[in-house]
N, C-alpha and C. Protein backbone atom coordinates (compact mmCIF):
# COMPACT_ATOMS: atom_id res chain seq x y z
N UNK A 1 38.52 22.65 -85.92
CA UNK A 1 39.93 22.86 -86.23
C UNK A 1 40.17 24.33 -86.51
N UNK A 2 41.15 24.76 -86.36
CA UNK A 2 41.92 26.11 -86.33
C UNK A 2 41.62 26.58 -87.73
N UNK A 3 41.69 27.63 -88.44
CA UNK A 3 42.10 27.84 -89.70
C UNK A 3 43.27 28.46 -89.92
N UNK A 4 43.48 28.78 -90.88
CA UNK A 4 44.79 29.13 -91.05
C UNK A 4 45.48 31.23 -90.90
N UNK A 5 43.89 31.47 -91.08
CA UNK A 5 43.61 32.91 -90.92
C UNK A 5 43.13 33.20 -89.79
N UNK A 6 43.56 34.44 -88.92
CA UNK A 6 43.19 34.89 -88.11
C UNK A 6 42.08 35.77 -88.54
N UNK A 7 41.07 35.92 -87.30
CA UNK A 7 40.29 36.70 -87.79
C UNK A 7 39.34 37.80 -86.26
N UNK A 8 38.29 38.25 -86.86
CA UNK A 8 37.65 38.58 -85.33
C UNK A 8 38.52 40.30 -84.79
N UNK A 9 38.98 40.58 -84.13
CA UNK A 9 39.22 41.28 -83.57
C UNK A 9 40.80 41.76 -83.64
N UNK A 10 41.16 40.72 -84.30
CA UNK A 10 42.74 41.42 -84.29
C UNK A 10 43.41 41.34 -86.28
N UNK A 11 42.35 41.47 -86.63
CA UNK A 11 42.21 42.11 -88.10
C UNK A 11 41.55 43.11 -88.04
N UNK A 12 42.94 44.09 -88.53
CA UNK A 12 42.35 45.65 -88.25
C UNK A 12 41.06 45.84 -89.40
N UNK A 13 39.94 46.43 -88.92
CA UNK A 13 38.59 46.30 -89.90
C UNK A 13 38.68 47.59 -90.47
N UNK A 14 39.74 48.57 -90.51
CA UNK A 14 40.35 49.48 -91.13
C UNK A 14 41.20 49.71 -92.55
N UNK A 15 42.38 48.83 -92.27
CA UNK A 15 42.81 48.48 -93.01
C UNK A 15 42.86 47.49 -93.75
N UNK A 16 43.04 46.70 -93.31
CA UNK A 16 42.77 44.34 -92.92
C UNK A 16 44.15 44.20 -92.61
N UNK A 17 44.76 44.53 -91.99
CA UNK A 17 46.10 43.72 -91.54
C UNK A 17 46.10 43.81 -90.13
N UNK A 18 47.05 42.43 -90.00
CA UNK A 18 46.84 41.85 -88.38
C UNK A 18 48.18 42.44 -87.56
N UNK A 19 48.58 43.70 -87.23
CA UNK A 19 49.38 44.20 -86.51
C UNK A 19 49.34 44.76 -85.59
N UNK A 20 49.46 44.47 -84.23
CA UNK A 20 49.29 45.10 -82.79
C UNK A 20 50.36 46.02 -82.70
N UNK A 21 50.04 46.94 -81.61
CA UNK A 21 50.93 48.06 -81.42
C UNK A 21 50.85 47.65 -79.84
N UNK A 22 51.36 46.81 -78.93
CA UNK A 22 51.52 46.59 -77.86
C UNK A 22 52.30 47.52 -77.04
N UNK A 23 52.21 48.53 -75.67
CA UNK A 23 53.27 49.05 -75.22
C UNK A 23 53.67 48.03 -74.09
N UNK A 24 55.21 48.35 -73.62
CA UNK A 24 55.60 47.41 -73.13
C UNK A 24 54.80 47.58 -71.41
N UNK A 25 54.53 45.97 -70.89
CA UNK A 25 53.78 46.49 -69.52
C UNK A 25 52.57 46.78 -69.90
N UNK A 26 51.63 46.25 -71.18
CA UNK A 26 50.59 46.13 -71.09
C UNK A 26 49.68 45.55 -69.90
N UNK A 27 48.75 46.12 -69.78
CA UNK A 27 47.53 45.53 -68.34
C UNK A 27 46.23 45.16 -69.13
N UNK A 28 45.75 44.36 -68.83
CA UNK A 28 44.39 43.87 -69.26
C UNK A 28 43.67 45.04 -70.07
N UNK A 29 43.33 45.83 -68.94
CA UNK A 29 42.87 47.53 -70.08
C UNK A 29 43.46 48.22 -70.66
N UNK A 30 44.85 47.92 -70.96
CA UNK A 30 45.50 48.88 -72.18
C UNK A 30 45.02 48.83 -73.04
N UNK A 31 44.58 50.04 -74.00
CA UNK A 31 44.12 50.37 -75.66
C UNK A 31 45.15 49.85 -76.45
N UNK A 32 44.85 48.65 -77.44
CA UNK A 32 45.79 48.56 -78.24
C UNK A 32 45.18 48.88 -79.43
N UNK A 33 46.19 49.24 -80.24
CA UNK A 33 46.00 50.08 -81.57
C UNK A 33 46.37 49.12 -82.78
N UNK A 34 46.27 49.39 -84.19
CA UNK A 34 46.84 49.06 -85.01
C UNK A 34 48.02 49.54 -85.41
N UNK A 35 49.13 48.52 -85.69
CA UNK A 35 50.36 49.48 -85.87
C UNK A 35 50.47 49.92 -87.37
N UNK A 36 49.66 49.61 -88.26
CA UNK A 36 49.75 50.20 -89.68
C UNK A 36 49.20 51.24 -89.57
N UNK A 37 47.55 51.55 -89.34
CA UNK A 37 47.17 52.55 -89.30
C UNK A 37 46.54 53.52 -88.39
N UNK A 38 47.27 52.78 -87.10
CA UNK A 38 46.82 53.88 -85.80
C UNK A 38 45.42 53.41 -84.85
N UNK A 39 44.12 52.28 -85.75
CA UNK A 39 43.12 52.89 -85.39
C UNK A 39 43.21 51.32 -83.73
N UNK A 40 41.80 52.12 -83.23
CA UNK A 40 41.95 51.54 -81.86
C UNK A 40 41.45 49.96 -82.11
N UNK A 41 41.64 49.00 -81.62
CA UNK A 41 41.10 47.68 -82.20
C UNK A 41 40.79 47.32 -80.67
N UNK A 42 41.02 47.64 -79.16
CA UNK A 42 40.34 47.29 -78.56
C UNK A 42 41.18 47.07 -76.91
N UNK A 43 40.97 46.53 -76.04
CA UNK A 43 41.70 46.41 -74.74
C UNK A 43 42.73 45.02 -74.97
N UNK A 44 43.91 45.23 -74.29
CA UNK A 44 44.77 43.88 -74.35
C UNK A 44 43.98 42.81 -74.25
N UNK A 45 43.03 42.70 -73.04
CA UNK A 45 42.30 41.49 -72.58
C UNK A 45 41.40 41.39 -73.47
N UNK A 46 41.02 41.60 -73.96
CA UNK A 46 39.47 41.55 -75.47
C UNK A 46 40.66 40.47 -76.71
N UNK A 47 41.69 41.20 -77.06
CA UNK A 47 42.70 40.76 -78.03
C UNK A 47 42.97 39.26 -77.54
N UNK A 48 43.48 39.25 -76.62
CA UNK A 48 43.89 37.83 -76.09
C UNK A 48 43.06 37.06 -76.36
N UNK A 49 42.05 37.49 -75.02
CA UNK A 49 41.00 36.79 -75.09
C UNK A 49 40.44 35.66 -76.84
N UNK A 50 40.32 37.04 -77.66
CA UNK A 50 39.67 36.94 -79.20
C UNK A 50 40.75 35.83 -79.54
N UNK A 51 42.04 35.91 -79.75
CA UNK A 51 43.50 35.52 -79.85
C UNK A 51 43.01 33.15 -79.37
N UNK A 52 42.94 33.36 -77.95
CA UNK A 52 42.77 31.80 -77.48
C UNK A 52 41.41 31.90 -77.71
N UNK A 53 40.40 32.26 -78.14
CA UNK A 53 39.14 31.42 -79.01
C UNK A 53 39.68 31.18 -80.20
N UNK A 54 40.21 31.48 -80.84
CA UNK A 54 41.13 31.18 -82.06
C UNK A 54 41.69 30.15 -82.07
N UNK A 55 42.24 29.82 -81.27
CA UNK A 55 43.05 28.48 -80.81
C UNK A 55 44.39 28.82 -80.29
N UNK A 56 44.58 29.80 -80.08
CA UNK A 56 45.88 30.34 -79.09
C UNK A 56 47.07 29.64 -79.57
N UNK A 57 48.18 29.97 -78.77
CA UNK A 57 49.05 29.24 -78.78
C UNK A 57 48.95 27.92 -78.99
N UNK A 58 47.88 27.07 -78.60
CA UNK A 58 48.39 25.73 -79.23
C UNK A 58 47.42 25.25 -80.75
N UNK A 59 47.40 26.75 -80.92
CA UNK A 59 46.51 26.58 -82.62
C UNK A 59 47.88 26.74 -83.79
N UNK A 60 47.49 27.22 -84.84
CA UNK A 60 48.69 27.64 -85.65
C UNK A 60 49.87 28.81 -85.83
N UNK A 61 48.99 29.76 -84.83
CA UNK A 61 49.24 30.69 -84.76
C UNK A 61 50.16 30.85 -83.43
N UNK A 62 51.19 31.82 -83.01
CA UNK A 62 51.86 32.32 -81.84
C UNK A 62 51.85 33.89 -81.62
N UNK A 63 50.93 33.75 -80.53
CA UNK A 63 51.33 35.58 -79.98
C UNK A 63 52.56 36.20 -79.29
N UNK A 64 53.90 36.57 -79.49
CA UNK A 64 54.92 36.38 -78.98
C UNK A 64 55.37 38.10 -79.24
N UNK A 65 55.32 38.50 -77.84
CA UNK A 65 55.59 40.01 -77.86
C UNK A 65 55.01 41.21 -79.05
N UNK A 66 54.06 41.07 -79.04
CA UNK A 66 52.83 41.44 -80.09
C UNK A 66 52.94 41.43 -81.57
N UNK A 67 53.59 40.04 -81.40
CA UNK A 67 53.27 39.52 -83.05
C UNK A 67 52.86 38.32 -83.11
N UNK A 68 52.29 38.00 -84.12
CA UNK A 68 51.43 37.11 -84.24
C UNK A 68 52.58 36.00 -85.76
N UNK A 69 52.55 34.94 -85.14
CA UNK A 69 53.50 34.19 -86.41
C UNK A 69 52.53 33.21 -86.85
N UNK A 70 52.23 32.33 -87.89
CA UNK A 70 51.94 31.07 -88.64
C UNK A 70 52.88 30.35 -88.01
N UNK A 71 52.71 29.20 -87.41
CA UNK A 71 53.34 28.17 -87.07
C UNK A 71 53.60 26.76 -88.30
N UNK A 72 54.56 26.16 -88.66
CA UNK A 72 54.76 25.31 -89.90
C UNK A 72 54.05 24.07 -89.12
């Protein structure tokens, strides 16, 4: 089962908060960053990827234009 925390790769290991800096027209190899504190967290496709081992969209969580929501 899912947990309720995200974790892995799209928790910045910088700061600890889970905020993407997506540009628009991302491609599989775009660098995405943290949007709190800048640092690099990795390629769109690594994120995703990390994102549906998590349980993706049909876990608790929603990736929806690079935010990430708790689903009720």
């Amino acid at each position: 089962m899912v947990g309720e925390y995200l974790d892995h790769l799209l928790e910045c290991p910088y700061c600890g908060t889970i905020r993407l800096q997506i540009p628009k027209g991302a491609q599989p190899s775009t660098p995405i960053n943290c949007a709190d504190c800048g640092e690099y967290l990795g390629t769109w496709d690594e994120l995703q990827t990390d994102f549906e081992r998590q349980g993706g969209n049909s876990g608790v969580f929603r990736l929806e234009k690079g935010r990430i929501r708790k689903l009720d």
